[in-house]
Protein backbone atom coordinates (compact mmCIF):
# COMPACT_ATOMS: atom_id res chain seq x y z
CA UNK A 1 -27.04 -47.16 -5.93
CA UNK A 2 -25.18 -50.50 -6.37
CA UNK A 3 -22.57 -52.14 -7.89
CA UNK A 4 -23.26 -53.14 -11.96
CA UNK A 5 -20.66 -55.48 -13.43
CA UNK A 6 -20.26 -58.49 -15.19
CA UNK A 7 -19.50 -62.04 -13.05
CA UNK A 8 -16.33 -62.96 -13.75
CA UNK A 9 -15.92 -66.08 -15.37
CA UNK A 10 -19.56 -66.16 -16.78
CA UNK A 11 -19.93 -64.94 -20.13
CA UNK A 12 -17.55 -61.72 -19.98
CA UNK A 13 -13.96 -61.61 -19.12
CA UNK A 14 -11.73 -58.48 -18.30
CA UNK A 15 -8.71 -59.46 -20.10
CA UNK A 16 -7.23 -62.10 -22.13
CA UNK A 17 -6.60 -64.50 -19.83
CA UNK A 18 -10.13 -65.09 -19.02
CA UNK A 19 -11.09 -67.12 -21.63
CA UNK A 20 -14.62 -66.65 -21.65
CA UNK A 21 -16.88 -64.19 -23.18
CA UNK A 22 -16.08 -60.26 -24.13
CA UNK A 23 -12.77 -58.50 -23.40
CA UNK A 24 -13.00 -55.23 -22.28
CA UNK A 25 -8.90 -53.82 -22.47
CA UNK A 26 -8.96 -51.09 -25.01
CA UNK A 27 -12.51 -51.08 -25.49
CA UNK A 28 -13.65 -50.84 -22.36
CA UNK A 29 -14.27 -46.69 -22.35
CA UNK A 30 -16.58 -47.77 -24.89
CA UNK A 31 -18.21 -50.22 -23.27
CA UNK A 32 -22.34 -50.46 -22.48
CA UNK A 33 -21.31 -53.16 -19.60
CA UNK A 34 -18.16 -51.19 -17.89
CA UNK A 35 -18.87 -51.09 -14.44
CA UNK A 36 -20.90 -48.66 -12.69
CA UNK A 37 -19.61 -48.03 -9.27
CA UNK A 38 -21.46 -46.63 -6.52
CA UNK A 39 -20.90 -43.11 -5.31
CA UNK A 40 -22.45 -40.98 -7.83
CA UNK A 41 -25.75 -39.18 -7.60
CA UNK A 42 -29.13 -40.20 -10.04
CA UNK A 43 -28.66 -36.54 -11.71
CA UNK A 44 -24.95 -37.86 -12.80
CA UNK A 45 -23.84 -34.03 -11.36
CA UNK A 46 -21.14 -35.60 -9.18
CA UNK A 47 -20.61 -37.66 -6.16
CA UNK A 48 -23.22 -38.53 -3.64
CA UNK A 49 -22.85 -35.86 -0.05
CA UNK A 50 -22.31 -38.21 2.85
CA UNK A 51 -24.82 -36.75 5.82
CA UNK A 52 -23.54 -39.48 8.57
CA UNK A 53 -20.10 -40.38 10.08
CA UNK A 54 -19.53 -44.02 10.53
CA UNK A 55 -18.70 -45.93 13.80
CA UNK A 56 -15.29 -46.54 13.99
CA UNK A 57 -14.03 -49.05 11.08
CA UNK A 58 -13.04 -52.60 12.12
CA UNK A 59 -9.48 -53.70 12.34
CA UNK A 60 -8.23 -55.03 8.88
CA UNK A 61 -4.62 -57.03 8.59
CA UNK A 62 -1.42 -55.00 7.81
CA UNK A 63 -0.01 -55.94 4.17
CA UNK A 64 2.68 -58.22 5.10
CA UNK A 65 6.12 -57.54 3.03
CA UNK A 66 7.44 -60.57 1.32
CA UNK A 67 10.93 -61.70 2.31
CA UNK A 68 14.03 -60.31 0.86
CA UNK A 69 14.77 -62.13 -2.97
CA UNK A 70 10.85 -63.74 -2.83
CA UNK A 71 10.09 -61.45 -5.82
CA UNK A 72 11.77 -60.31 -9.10
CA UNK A 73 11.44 -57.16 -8.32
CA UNK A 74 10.84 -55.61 -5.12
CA UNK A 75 10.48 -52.44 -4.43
CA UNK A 76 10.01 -51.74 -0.78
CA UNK A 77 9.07 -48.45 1.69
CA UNK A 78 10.35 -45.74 -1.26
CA UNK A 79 10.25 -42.57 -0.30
CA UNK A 80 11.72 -39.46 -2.64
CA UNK A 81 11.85 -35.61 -1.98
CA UNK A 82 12.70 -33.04 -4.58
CA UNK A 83 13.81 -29.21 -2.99
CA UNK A 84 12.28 -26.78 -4.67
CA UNK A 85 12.34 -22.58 -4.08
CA UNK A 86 8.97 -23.57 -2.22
CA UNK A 87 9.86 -26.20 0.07
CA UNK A 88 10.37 -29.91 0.11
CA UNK A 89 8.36 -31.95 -2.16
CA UNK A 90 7.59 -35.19 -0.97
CA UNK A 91 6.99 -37.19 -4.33
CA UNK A 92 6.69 -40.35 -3.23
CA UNK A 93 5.91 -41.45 0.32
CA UNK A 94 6.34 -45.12 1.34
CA UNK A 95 5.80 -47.04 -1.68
CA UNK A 96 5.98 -50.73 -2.00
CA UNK A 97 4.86 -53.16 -4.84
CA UNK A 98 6.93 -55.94 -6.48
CA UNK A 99 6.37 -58.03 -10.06
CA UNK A 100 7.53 -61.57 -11.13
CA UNK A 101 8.88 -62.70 -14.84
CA UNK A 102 5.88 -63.42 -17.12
CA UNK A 103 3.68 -60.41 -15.08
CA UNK A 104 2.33 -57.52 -15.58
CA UNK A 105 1.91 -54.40 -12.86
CA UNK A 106 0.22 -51.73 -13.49
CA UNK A 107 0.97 -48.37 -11.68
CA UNK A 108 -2.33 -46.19 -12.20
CA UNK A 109 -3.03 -42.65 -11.17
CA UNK A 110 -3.34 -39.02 -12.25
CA UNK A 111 -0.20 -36.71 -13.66
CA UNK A 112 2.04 -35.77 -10.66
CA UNK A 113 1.12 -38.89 -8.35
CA UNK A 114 4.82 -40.38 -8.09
CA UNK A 115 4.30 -43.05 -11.19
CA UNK A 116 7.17 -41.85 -13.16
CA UNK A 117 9.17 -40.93 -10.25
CA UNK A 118 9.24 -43.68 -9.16
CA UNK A 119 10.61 -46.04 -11.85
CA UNK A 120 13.51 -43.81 -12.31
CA UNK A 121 14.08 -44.09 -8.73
CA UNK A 122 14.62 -48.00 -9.30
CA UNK A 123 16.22 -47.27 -12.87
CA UNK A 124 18.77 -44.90 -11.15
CA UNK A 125 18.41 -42.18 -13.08
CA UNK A 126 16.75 -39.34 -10.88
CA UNK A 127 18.77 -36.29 -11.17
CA UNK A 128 20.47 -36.09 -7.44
CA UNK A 129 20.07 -33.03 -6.84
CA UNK A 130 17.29 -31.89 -6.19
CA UNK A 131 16.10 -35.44 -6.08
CA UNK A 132 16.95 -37.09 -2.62
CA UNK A 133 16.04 -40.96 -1.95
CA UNK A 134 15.21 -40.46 1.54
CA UNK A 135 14.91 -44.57 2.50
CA UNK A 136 13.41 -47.68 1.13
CA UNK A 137 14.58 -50.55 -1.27
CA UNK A 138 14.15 -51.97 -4.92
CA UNK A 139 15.73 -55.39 -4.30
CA UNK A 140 16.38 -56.93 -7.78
CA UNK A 141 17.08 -60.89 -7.36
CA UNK A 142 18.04 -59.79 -4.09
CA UNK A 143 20.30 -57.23 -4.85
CA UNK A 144 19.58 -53.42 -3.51
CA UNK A 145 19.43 -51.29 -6.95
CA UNK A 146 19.53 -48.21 -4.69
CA UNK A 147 22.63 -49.03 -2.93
CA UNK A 148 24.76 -50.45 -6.08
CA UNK A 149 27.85 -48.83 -6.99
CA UNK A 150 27.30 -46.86 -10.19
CA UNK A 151 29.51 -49.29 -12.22
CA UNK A 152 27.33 -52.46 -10.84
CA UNK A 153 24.04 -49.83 -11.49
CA UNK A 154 25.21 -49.34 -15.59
CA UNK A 155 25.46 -53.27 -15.54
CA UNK A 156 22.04 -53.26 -14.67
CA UNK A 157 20.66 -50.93 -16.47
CA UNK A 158 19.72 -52.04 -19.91
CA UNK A 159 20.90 -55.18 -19.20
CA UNK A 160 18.60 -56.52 -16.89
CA UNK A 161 15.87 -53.58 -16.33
CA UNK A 162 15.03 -51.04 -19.35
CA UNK A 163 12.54 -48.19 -19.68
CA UNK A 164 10.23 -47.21 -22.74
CA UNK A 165 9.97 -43.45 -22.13
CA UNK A 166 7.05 -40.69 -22.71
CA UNK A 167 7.19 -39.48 -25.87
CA UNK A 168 9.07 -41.46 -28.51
CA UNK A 169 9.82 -38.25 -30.71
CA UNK A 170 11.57 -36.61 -27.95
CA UNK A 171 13.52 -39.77 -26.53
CA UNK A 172 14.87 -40.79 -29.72
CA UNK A 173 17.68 -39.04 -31.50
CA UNK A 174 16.31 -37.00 -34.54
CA UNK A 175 20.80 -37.56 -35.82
CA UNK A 176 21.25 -41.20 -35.67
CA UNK A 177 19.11 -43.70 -37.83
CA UNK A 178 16.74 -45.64 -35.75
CA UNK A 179 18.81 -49.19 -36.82
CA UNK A 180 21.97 -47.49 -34.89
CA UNK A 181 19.99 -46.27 -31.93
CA UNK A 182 18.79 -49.54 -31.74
CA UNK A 183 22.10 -51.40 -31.31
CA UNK A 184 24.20 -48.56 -29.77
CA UNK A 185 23.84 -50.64 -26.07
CA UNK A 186 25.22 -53.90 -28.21
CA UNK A 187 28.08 -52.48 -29.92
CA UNK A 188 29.14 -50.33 -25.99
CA UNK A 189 28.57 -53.09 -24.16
CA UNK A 190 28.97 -56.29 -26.08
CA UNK A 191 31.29 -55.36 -28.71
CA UNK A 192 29.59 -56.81 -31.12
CA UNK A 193 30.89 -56.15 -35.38
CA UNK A 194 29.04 -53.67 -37.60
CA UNK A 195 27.81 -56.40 -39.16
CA UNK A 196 26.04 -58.42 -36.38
CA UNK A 197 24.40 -55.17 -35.38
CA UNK A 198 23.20 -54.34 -38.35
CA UNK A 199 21.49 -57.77 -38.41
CA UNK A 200 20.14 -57.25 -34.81
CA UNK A 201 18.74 -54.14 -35.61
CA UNK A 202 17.05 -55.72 -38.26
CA UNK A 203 15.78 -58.77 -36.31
CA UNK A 204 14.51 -56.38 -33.23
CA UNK A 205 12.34 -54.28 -35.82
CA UNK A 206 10.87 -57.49 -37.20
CA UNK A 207 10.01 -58.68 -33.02
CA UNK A 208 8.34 -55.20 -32.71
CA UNK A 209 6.24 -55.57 -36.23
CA UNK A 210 7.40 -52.92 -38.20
CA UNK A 211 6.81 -53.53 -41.59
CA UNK A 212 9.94 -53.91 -44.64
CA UNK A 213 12.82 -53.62 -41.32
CA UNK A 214 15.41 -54.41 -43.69
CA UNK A 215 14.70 -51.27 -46.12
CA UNK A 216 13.63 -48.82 -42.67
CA UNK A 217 16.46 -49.42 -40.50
CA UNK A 218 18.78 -46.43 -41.63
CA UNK A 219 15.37 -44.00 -41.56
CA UNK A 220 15.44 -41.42 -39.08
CA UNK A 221 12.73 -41.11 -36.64
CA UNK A 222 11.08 -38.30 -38.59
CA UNK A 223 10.46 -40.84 -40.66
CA UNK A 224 8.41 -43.13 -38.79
CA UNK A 225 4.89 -41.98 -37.37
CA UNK A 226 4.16 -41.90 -33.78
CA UNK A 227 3.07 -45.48 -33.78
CA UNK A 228 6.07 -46.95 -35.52
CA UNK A 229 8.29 -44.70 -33.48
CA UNK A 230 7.05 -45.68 -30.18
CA UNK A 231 7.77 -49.64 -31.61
CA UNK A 232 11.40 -48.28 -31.96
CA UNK A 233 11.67 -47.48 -28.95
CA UNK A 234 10.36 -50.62 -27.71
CA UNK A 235 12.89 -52.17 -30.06
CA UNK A 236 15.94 -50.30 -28.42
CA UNK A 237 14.32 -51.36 -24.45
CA UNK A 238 14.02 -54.94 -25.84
CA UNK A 239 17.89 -55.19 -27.53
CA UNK A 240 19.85 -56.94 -24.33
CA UNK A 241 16.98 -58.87 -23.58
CA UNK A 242 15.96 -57.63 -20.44
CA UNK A 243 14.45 -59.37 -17.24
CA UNK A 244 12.02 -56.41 -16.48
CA UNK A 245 10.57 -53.53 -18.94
CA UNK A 246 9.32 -50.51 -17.50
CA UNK A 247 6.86 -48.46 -20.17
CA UNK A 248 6.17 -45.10 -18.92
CA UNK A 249 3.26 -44.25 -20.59
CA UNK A 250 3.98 -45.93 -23.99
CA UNK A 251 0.55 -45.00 -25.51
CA UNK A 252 0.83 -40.92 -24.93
CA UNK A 253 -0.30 -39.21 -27.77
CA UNK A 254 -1.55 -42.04 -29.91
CA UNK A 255 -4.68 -42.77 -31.29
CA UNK A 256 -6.92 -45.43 -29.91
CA UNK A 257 -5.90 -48.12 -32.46
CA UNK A 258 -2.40 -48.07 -32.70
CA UNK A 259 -2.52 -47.72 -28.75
CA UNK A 260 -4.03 -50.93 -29.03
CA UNK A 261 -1.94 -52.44 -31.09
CA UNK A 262 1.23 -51.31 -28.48
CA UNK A 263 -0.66 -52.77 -25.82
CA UNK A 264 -0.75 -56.10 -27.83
CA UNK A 265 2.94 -56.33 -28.69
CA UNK A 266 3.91 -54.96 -25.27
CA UNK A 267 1.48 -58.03 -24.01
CA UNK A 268 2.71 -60.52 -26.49
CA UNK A 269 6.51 -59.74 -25.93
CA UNK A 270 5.88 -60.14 -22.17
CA UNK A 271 4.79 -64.11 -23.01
CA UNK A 272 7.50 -64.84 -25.74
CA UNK A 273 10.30 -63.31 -23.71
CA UNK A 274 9.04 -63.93 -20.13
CA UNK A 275 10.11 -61.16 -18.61
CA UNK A 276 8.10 -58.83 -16.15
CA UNK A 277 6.17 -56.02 -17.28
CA UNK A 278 5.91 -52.70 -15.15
CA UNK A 279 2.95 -50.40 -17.31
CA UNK A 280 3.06 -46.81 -16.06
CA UNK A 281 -0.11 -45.27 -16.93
CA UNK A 282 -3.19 -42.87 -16.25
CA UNK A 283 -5.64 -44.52 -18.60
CA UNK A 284 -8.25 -47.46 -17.18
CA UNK A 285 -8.44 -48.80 -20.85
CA UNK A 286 -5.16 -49.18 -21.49
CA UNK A 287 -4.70 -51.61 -18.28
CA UNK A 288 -7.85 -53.53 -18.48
CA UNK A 289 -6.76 -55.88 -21.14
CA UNK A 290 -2.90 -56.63 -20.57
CA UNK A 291 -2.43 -56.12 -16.47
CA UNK A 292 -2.64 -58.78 -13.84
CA UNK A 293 -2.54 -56.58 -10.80
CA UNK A 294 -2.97 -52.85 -10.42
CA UNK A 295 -1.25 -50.67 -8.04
CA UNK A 296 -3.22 -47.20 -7.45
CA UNK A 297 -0.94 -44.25 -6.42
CA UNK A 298 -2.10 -40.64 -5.42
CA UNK A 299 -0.25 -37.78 -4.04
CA UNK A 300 3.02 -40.10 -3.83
CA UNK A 301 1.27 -43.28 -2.24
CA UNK A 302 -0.21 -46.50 -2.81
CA UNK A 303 -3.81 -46.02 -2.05
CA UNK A 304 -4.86 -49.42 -2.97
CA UNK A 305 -3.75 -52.75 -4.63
CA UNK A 306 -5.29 -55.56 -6.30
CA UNK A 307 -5.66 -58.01 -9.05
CA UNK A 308 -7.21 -56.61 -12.21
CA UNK A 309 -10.83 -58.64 -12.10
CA UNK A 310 -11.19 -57.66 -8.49
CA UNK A 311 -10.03 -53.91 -8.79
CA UNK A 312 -12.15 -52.80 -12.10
CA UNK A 313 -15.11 -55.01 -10.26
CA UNK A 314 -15.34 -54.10 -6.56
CA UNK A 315 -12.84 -51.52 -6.06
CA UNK A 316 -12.65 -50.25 -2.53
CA UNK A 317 -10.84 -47.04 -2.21
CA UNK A 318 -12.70 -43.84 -3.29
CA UNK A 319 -10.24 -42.36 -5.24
CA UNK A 320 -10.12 -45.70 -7.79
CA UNK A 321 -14.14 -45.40 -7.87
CA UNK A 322 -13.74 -41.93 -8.45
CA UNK A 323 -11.62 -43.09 -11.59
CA UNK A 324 -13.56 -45.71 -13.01
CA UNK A 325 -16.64 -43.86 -12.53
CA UNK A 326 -14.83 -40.78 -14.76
CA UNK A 327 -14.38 -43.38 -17.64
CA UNK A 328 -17.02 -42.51 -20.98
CA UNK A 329 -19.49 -45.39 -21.58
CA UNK A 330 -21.73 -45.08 -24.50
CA UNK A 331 -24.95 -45.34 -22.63
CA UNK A 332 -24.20 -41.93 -21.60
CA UNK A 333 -23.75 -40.24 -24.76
CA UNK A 334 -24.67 -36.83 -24.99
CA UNK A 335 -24.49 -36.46 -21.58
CA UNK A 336 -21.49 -34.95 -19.04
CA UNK A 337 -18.61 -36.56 -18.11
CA UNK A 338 -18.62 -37.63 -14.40
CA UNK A 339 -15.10 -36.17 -12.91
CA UNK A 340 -13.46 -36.00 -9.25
CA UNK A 341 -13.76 -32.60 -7.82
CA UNK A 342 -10.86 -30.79 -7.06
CA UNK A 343 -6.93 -31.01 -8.25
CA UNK A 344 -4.22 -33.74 -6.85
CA UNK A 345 -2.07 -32.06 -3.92
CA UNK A 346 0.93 -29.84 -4.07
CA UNK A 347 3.40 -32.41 -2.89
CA UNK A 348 5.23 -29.60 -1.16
CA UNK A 349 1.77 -28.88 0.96
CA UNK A 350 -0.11 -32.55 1.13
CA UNK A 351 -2.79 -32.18 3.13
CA UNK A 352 -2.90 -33.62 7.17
CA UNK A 353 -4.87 -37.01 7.14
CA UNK A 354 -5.87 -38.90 4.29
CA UNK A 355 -4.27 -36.64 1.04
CA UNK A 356 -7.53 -37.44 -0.70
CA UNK A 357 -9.68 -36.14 1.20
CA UNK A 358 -10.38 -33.10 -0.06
CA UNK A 359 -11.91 -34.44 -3.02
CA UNK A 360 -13.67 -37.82 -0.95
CA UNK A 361 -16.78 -37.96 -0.67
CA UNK A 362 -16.90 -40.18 2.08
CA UNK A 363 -14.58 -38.09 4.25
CA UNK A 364 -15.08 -38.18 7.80
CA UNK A 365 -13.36 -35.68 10.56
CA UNK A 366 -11.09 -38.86 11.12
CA UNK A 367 -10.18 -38.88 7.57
CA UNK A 368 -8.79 -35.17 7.95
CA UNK A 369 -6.81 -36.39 11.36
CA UNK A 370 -5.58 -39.08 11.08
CA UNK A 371 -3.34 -40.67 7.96
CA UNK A 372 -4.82 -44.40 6.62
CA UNK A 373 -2.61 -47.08 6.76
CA UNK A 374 -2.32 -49.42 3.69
CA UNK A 375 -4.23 -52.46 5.02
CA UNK A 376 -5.10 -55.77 3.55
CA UNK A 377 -8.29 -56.73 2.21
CA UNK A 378 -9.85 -60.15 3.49
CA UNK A 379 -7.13 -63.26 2.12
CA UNK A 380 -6.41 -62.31 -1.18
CA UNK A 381 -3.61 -59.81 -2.67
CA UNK A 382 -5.94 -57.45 -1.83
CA UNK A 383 -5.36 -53.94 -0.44
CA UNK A 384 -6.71 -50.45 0.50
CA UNK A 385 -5.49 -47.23 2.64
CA UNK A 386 -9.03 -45.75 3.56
CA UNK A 387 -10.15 -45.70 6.64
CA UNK A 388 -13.22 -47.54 5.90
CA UNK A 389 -13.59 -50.95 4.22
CA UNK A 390 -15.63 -51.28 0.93
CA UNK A 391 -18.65 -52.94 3.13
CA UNK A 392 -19.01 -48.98 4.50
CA UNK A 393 -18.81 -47.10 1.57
CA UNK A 394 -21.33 -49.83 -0.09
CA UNK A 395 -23.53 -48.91 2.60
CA UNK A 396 -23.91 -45.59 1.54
CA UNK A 397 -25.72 -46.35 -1.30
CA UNK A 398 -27.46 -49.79 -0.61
């Protein structure tokens, strides 16, 4: 089994950048040309058995880490441990990725792989205890967010990085109108009148699209639908005019069209206001249409790294095939849905070798020896921590 996908740049596009053709994005569960990516068996039952161990892989290029204040953000060797009644948990393990104004990153990978973790590492708002930051950097402009006094930190916060949390309902507070939640960071921290704020409030409703702002804005959020409230919150992350937005999962619990429309405002902000865009997510459709590069994470690392076209194309870790190949695609109605055997690790007991494989099925004794180093992929921004590069597993199946 080979490869099926479209040729980028010829008559179908991946996102809406490409200027050519169909765009997948939101519809690409749906779609009859999503790509289908080697590994799984004819009878669709699950993933081809490997029956031969490969010669030793050839030697692939370290990623090289770009120079302190290159990137916007740059988050660099992260690693974070909870302790729990059963041991250390070792959440995230050596993770590195950075993002420029006017980009978007996506962070992909199953509940419990480090995602959220993560950005409230570099937010600064992990509760320590039982959260320890072990080592590593998030160098913003330059400047180490995890080694900032807390008074420089609060500066930050907000200010210059803000979050769009899981779960608008829960995040927002069911006592305050949304208009006041929405300016409560101008009036602390700016001092701005009653007045001004009420016309702020009023002005960041309108940027997010709700409809009549100047009627809604002393609603509560009970009053808004799951939609509109996630938009508030968006309003609130948006209010000081931030240099990066982190959205952590800002389409949970919606339906398929308003998660589309988020997706679009979250995209369209990201051009007006040129900031850079951090999408935490586990859905493939979500990404396909707004990211520019995907970072994959499991059990707490980055398993592999690329630009969108190249990753939802050719992707060359199993764990990402494993995922797109999991996505519905209507030519395969009334049939099962393909999934990756197994659960994700306990991070307190991560398994010797290569954490995924358990569930690979390309895994090699090697694999269960020896841990894979994130290495770089031929010349592009390109990477992938498996043992064997994508020309092996293709061989599998040519």
């Amino acid at each position: 089994m080979t490869y099926q996908y479209p040729s980028h740049g010829q008559g179908q596009g991946y996102g809406q950048g490409s200027g050519q053709g169909q765009s997948y994005g939101h519809g690409y569960p749906d779609s009859p040309t999503a790509p289908v990516v080697a590994g799984w068996n004819d009878d669709r039952t699950g993933w081809d058995t490997p029956t031969a161990a490969w010669s030793t892989p050839p030697t692939r290029a370290r990623v090289e880490r770009p120079r302190s204040g290159e990137h916007l953000l740059d988050v660099r060797d992260l690693w974070i441990e909870f302790a729990t009644r059963d041991g250390v948990a070792r959440v995230v393990n050596g993770v590195s990725f950075h993002v420029d104004p006017g980009e978007t990153l996506a962070i992909l990978g199953e509940s419990g792989s480090g995602k959220s973790v993560t950005a409230q590492a570099v937010l600064g708002i992990l509760d320590t205890p039982p959260a320890v930051v072990r080592s590593g950097q998030a160098l913003f402009s330059g400047e180490d967010l995890l080694t900032m006094t807390p008074e420089r930190r609060r500066q930050v916060r907000g200010q210059e990085i803000a979050m769009v949390f899981q779960d608008a309902l829960s995040a927002l507070n069911p006592v305050y109108p949304v208009g006041w939640q929405i300016t409560e960071a101008l009036r602390s921290r700016r001092g701005v009148s009653k007045a001004e704020a009420r016309r702020r409030a009023v002005e960041m409703m309108d940027l997010v699209q709700i409809p009549a702002a100047a009627q809604r804005i002393d609603d509560y959020p009970h009053q808004f639908s799951g939609g509109m409230r996630q938009r508030v919150m968006i309003a609130m992350a948006l209010a000081m005019r931030p240099k990066v937005l982190i959205a952590d999962e800002p389409t949970t619990a919606l339906d398929v069209t308003v998660q589309a429309q988020i997706m679009d405002l979250l995209a369209t902000l990201r051009a007006e206001l040129e900031m850079a865009l951090i999408l935490i997510t586990h859905d493939l459709g979500v990404v396909a249409d707004v990211a520019d590069r995907i970072t994959v994470m499991y059990a707490g690392r980055v398993v592999e790294h690329a630009d969108v076209h190249t990753l939802y194309g050719a992707p060359a870790h199993p764990y990402t095939r494993g995922l797109l190949a999991s996505v519905p695609r209507l030519e395969r109605r009334g049939q099962g849905l393909h999934s990756i055997s197994g659960t994700p690790p306990n991070p307190v007991a991560i398994p010797a070798g290569c954490a995924f494989h358990p569930r690979c099925p390309y895994a090699q004794q090697m694999c269960r020896m020896t841990e894979p180093t994130l290495l770089r992929i031929g010349r592009l921004d390109r990477a992938s921590a498996c043992h064997f590069p994508p020309e092996a597993l293709d061989a599998r199946h040519a």
